[in-house]
Every structure is written in structure tokens, then in C-alpha cells.
N, C-alpha and C. Protein backbone atom coordinates (compact mmCIF):
# COMPACT_ATOMS: atom_id res chain seq x y z
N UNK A 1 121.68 122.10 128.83
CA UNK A 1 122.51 123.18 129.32
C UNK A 1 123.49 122.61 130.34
N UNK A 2 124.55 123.01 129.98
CA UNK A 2 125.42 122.63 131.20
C UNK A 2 125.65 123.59 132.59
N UNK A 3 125.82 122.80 133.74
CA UNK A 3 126.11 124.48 134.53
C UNK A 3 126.69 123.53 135.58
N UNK A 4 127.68 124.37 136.29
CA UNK A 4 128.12 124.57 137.48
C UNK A 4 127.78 125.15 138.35
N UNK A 5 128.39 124.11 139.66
CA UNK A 5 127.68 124.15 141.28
C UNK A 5 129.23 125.45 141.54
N UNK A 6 128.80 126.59 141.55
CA UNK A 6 129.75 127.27 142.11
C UNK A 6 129.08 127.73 143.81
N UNK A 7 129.55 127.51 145.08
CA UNK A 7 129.45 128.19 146.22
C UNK A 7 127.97 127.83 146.30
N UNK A 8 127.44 126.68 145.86
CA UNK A 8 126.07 126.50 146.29
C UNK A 8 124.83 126.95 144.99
N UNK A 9 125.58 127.59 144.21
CA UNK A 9 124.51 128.23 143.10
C UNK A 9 124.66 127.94 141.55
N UNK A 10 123.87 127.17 141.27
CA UNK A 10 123.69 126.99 139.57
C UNK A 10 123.92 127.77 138.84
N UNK A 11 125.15 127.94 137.84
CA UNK A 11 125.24 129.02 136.61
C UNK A 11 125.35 128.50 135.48
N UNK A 12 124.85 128.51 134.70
CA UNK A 12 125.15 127.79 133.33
C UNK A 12 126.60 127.91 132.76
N UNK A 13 127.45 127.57 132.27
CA UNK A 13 128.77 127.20 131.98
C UNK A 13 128.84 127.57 130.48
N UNK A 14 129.64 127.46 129.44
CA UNK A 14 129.59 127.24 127.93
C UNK A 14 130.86 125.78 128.15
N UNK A 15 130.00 124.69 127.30
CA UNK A 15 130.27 123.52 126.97
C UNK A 15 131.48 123.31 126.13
N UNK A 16 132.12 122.82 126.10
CA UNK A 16 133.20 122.41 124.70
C UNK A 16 132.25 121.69 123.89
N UNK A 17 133.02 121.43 123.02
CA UNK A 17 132.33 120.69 121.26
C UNK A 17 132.07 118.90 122.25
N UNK A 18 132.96 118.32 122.72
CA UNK A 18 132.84 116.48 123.21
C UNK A 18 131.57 116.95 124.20
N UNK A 19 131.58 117.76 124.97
CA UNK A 19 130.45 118.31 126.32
C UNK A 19 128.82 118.71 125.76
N UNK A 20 129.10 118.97 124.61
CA UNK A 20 127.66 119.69 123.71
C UNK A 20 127.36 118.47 123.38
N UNK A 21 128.57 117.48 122.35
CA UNK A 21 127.90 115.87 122.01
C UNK A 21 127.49 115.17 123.16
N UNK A 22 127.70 114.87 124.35
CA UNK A 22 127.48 114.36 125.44
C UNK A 22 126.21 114.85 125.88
N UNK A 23 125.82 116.05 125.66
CA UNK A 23 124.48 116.79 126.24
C UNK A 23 123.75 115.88 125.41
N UNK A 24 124.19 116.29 123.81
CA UNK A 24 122.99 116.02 123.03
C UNK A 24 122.56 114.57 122.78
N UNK A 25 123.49 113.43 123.19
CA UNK A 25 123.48 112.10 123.51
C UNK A 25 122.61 111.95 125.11
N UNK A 26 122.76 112.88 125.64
CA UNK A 26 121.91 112.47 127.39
C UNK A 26 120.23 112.66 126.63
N UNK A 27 120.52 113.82 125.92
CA UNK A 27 119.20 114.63 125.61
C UNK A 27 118.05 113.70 124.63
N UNK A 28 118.92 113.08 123.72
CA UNK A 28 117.91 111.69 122.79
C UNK A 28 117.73 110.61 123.85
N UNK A 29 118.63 109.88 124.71
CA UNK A 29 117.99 109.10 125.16
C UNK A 29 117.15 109.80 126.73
N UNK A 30 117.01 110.61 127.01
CA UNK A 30 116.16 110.92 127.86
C UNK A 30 114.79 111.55 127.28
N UNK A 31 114.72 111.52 125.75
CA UNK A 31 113.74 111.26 124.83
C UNK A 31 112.97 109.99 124.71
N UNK A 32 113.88 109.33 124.66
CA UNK A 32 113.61 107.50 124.63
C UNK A 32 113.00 106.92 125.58
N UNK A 33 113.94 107.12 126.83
CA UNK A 33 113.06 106.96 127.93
C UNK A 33 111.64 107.59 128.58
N UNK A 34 111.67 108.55 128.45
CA UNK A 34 110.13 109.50 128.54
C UNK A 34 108.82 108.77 127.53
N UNK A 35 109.33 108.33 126.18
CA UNK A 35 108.98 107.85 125.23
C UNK A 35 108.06 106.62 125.83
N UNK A 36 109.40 105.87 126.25
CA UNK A 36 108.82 104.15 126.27
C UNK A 36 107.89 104.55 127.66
N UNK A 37 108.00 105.15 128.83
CA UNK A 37 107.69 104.80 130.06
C UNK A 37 106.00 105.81 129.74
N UNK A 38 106.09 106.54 128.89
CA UNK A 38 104.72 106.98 128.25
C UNK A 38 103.58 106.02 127.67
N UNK A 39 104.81 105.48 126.86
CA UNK A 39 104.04 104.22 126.52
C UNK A 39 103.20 103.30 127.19
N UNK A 40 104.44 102.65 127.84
CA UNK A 40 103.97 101.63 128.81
C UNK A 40 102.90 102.22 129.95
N UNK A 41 102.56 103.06 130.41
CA UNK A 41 101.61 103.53 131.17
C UNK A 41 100.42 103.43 130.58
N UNK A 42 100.04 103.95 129.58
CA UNK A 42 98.91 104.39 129.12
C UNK A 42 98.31 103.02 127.57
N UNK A 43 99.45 102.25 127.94
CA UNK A 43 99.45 100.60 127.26
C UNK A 43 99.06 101.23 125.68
N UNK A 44 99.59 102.37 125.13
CA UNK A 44 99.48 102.62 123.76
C UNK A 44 100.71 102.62 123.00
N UNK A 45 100.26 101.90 122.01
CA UNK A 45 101.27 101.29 120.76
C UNK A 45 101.32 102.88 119.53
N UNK A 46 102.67 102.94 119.85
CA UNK A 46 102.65 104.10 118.97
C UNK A 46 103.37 103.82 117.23
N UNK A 47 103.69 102.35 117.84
CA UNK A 47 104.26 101.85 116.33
C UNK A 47 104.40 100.82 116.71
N UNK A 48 104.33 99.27 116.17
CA UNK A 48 103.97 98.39 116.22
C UNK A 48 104.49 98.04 117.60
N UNK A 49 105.76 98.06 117.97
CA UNK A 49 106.37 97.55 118.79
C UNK A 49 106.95 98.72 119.22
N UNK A 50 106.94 98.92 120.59
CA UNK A 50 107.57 100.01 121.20
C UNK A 50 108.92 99.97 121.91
N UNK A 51 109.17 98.66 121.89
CA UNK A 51 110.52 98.47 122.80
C UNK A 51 111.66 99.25 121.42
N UNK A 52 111.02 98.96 120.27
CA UNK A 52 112.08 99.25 119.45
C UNK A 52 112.08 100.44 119.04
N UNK A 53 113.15 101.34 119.39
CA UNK A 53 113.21 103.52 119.12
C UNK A 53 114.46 102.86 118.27
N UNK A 54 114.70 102.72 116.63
CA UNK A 54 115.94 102.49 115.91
C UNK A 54 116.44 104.25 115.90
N UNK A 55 117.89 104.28 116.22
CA UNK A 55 118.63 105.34 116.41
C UNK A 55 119.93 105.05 115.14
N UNK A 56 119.51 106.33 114.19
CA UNK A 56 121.36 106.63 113.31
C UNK A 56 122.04 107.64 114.13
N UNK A 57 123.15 106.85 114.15
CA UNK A 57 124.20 108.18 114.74
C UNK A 57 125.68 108.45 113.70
N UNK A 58 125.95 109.63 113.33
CA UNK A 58 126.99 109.95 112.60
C UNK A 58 128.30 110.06 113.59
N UNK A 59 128.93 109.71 113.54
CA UNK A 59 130.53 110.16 114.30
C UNK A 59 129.97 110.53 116.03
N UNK A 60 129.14 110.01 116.43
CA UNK A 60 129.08 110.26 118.29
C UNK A 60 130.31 109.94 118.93
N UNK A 61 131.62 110.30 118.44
CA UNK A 61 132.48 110.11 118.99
C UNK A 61 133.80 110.84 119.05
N UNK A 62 133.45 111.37 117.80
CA UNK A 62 134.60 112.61 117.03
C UNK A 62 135.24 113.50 118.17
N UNK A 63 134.38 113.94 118.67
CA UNK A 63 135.04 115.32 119.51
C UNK A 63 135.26 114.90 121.30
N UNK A 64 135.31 113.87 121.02
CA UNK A 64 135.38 112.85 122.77
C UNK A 64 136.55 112.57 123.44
N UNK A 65 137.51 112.89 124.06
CA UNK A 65 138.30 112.23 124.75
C UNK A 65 138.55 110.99 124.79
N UNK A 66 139.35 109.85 125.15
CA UNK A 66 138.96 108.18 125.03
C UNK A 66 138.75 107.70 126.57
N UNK A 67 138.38 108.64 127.37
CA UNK A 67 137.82 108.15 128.82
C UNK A 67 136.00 108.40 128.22
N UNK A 68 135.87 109.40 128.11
CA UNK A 68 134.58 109.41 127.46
C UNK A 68 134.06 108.53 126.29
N UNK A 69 134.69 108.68 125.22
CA UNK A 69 134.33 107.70 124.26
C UNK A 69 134.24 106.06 124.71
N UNK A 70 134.89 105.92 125.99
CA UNK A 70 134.51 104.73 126.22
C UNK A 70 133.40 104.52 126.87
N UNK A 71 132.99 105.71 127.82
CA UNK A 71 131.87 105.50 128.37
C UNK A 71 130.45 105.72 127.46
N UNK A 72 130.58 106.23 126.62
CA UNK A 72 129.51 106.32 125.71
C UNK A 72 129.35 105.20 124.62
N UNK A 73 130.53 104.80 124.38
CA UNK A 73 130.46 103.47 123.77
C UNK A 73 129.89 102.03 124.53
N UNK A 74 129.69 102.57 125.61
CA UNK A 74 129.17 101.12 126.35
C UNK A 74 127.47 101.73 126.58
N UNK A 75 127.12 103.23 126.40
CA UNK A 75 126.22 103.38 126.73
C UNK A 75 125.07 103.53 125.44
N UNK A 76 125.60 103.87 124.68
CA UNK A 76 124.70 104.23 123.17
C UNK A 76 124.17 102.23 123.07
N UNK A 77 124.73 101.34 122.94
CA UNK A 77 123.59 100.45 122.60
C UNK A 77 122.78 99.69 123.74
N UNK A 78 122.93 100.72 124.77
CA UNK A 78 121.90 100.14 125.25
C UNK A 78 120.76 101.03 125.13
N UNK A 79 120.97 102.62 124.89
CA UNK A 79 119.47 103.23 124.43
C UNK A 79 118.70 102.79 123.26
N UNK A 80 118.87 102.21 122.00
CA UNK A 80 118.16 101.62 121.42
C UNK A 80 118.22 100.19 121.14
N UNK A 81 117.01 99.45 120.64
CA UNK A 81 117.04 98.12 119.93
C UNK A 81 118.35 97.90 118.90
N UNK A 82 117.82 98.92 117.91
CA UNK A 82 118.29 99.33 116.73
C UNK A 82 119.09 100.45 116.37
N UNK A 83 120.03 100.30 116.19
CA UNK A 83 121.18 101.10 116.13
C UNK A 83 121.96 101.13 115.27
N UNK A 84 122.07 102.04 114.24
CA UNK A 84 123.59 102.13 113.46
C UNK A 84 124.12 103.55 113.52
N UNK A 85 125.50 103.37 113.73
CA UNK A 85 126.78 103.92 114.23
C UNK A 85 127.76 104.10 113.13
N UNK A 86 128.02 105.39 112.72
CA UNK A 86 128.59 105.49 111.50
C UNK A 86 129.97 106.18 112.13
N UNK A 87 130.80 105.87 111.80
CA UNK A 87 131.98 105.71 112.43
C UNK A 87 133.55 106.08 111.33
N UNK A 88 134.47 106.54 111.93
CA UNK A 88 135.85 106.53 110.58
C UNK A 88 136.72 105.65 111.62
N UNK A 89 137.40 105.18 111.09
CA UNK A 89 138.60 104.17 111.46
C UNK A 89 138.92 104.82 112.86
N UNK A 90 139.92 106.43 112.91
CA UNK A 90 139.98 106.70 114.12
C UNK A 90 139.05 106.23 115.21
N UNK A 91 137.97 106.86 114.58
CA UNK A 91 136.76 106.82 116.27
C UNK A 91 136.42 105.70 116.63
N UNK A 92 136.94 104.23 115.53
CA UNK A 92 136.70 103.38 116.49
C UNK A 92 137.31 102.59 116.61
N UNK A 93 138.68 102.39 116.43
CA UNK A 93 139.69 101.98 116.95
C UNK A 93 139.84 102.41 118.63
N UNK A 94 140.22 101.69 119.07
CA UNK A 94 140.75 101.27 120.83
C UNK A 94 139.60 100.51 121.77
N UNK A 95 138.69 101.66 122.73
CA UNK A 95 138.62 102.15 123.01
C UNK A 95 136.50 101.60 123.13
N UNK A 96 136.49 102.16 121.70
CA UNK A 96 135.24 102.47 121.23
C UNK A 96 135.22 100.54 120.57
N UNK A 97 136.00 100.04 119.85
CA UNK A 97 136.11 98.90 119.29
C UNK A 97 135.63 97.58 120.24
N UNK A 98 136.63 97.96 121.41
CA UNK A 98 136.50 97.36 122.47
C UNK A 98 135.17 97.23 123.17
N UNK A 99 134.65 98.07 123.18
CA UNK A 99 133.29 97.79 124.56
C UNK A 99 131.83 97.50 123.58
N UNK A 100 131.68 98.03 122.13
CA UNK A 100 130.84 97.89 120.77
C UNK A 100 130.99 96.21 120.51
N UNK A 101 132.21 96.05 119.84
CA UNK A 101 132.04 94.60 119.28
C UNK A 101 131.53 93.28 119.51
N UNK A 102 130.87 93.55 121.11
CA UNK A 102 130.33 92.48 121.23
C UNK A 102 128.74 92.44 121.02
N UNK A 103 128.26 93.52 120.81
CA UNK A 103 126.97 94.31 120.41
C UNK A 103 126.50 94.24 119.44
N UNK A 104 127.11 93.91 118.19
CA UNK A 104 126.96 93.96 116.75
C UNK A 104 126.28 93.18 116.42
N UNK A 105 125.21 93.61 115.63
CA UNK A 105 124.27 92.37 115.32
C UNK A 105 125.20 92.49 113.57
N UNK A 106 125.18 93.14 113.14
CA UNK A 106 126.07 93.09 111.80
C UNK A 106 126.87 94.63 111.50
N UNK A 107 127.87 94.07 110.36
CA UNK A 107 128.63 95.46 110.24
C UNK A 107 128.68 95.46 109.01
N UNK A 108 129.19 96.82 108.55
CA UNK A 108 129.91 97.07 107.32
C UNK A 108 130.63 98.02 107.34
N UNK A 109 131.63 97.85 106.22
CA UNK A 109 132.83 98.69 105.87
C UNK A 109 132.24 99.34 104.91
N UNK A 110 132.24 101.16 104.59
CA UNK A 110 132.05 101.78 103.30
C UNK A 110 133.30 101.99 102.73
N UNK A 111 133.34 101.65 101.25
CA UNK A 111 134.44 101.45 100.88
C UNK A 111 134.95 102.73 99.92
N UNK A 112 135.31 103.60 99.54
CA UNK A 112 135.06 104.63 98.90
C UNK A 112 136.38 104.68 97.44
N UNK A 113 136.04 104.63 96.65
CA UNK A 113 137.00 103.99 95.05
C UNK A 113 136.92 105.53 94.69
N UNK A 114 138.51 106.04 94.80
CA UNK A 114 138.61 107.80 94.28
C UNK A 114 139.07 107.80 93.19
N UNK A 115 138.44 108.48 92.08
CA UNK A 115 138.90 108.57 91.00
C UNK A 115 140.24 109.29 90.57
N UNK A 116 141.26 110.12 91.65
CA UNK A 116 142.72 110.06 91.72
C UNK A 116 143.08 109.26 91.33
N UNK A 117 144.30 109.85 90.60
CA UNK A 117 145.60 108.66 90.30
C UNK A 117 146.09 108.90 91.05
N UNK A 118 146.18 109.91 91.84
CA UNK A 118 147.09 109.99 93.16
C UNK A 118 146.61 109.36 94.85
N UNK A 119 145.52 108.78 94.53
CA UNK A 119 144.80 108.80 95.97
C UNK A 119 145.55 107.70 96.90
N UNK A 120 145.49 108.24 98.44
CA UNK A 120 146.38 107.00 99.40
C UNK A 120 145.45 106.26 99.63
N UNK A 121 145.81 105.01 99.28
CA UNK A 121 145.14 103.96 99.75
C UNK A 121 145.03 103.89 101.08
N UNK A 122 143.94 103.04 101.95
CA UNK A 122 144.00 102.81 103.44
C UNK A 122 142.92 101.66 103.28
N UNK A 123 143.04 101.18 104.85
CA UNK A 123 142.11 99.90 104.82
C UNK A 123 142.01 99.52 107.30
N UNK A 124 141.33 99.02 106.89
CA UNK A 124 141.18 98.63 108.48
C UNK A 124 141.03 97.37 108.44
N UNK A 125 141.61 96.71 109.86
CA UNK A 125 141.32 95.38 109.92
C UNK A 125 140.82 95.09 111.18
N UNK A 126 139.24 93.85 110.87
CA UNK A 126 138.40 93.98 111.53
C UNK A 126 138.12 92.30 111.65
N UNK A 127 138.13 91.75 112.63
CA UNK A 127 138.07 90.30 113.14
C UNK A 127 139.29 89.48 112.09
N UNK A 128 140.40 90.18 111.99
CA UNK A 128 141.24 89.48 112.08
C UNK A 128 141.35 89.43 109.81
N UNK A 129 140.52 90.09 109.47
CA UNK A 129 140.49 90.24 107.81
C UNK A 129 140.77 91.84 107.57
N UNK A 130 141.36 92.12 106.89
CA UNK A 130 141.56 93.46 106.16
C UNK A 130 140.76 93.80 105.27
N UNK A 131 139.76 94.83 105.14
CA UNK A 131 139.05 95.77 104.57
C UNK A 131 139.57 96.80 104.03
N UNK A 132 139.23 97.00 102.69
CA UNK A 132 139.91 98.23 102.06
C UNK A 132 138.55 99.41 102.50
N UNK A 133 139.15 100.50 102.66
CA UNK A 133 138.27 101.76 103.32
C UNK A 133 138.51 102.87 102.02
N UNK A 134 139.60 102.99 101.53
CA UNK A 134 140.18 103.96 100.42
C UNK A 134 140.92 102.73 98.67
N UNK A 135 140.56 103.26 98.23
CA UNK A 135 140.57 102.26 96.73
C UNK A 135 140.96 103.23 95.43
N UNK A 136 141.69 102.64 94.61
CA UNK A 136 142.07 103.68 93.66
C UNK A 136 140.75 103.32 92.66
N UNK A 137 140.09 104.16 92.37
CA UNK A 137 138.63 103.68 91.23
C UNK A 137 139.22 102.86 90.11
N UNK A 138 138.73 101.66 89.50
CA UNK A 138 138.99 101.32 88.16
C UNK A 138 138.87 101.86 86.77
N UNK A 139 138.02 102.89 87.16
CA UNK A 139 137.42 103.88 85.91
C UNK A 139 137.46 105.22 86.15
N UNK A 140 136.89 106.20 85.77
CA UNK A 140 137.19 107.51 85.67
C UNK A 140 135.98 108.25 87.18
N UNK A 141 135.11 107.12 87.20
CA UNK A 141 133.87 107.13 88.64
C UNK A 141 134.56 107.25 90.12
N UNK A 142 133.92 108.20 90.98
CA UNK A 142 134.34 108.27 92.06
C UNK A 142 133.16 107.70 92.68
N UNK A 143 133.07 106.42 93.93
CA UNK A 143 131.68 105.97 94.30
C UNK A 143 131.96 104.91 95.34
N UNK A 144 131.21 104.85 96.61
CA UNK A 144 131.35 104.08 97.16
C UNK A 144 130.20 102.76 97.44
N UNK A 145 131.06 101.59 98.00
CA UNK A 145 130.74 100.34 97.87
C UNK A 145 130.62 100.06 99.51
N UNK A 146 129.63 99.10 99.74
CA UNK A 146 128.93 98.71 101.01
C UNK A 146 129.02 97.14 101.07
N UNK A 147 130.50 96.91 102.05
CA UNK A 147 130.98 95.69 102.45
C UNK A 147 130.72 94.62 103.63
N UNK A 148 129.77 94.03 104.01
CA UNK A 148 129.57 93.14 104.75
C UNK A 148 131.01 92.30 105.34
N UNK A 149 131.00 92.82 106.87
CA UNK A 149 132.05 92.24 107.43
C UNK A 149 131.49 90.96 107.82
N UNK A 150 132.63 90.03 108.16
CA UNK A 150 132.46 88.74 108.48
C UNK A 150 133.44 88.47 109.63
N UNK A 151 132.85 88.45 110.90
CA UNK A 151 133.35 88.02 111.78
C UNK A 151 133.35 86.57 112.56
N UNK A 152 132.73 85.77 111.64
CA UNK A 152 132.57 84.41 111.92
C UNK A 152 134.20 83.80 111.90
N UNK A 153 134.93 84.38 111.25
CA UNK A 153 136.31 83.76 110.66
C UNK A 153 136.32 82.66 109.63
């Protein structure tokens, strides 16, 4: 819940859409943490290894400002071991690109082949190689393909 200090007194507020994602990002890793420090007290293994809580996140970035998106981009890998971050070109271009990329244990591009004859092509470029993101299909199949980036150069 969000709320404001008005004149000394707590009222709950209504959130925007980036303020609700931000809650609900405080709200999993203050899951995580309760989690591990449970753990570690009571020295019980709730799955093999406890340091590791693997987290999917869809677009945690969509509805963010880029003062925020940066601060959450420096903060999401440090709540889990394991992390994948599903992302569109916008959300992580600048910003988000910047404070992530050194974090990456590996990436990929989804590549998506539209069965349009009309479809716009697009592509992103990522350590310095171009990735196609949008593809005209070779066949009458609409389907996407899972590209291992290479940032070794």
C-alpha cells in the first residue's frame, strides 16, 4: 500500500501503474529476504541450496520512468541468484542496458519470424553485433526462435 505523511498522519494514497510495479518489486524481494533470514536461523534447507530464490520477471520496467528504471535495474539482480528478465528493446535500451550488462551471466534475443508479407522488420544491437528481433517467416509459419547472444566479440 502506498500512503502519505500528510500533517503527521498516514493515509493511504492510490498508486500509478510504475508505483504499483515498484510496490510489487519491494513486495517479492521483501519475500526473499524474510525467506533466506528464516532460513538461516533455524539452519533449515528448504531446497537444496537456499542462497538461490531463481526469479522470472516479465517487462519490470514498462511503466517506469528512466530515473526509476535505473534504480531498479541496479536493484533486481541483486535480489536473486538467478534471474531472467524478459525485456522489449525499448525497456532496455539506455538506462536499464547500462547498469544490467555487467550482470549477465548469459542472454538471448527472441526472435519472432511473422508470417506477413507485410511485416516491419526490426533488430537490436547488442555488444557491438546486430540481432534480428522481427523477421519476415520463410514459410507460411508464424514462430519464434531463441538466439544466444555473444558478447565475447
Amino acid at each position: 500500500m502506498l500512503v502519505e505523511n500528510t500533517s503527521g498522519l498516514e493515509m493511504p494514497v492510490a498508486a500509478s501503474t510504475g508505483e504499483n510495479q515498484i510496490l510489487s518489486l519491494s513486495f517479492i524481494a521483501s519475500i526473499i529476504d524474510k525467506l533466506r533470514e528464516w532460513s538461516e536461523k533455524r539452519k533449515v534447507l528448504l531446497v537444496p541450496d537456499t542462497s538461490n530464490f531463481p526469479i522470472v520477471m516479465d517487462s519490470p520496467f514498462r511503466s517506469l520512468d528512466e530515473i526509476s528504471r535505473r534504480q531498479i535495474a541496479k536493484i533486481i539482480p541483486q535480489m536473486a541468484n538467478q534471474l531472467t528478465v524478459l525485456v522489449t528493446k525499448t525497456q532496455w535500451r539506455g538506462k536499464v542496458e547500462e547498469e544490467m550488462t555487467k550482470r549477465i551471466g548469459r542472454e538471448y534475443v527472441l526472435t519472432y519470424y511473422s508470417s506477413k508479407p507485410d511485416c516491419e522488420q526490426d533488430d537490436i544491437i547488442l555488444g557491438g553485433e546486430r540481432y534480428p528481433l522481427i523477421k519476415q517467416s520463410p514459410n507460411e509459419y508464424e514462430y519464434t526462435e531463441i538466439m544466444a547472444v555473444n558478447r565475447e566479440g
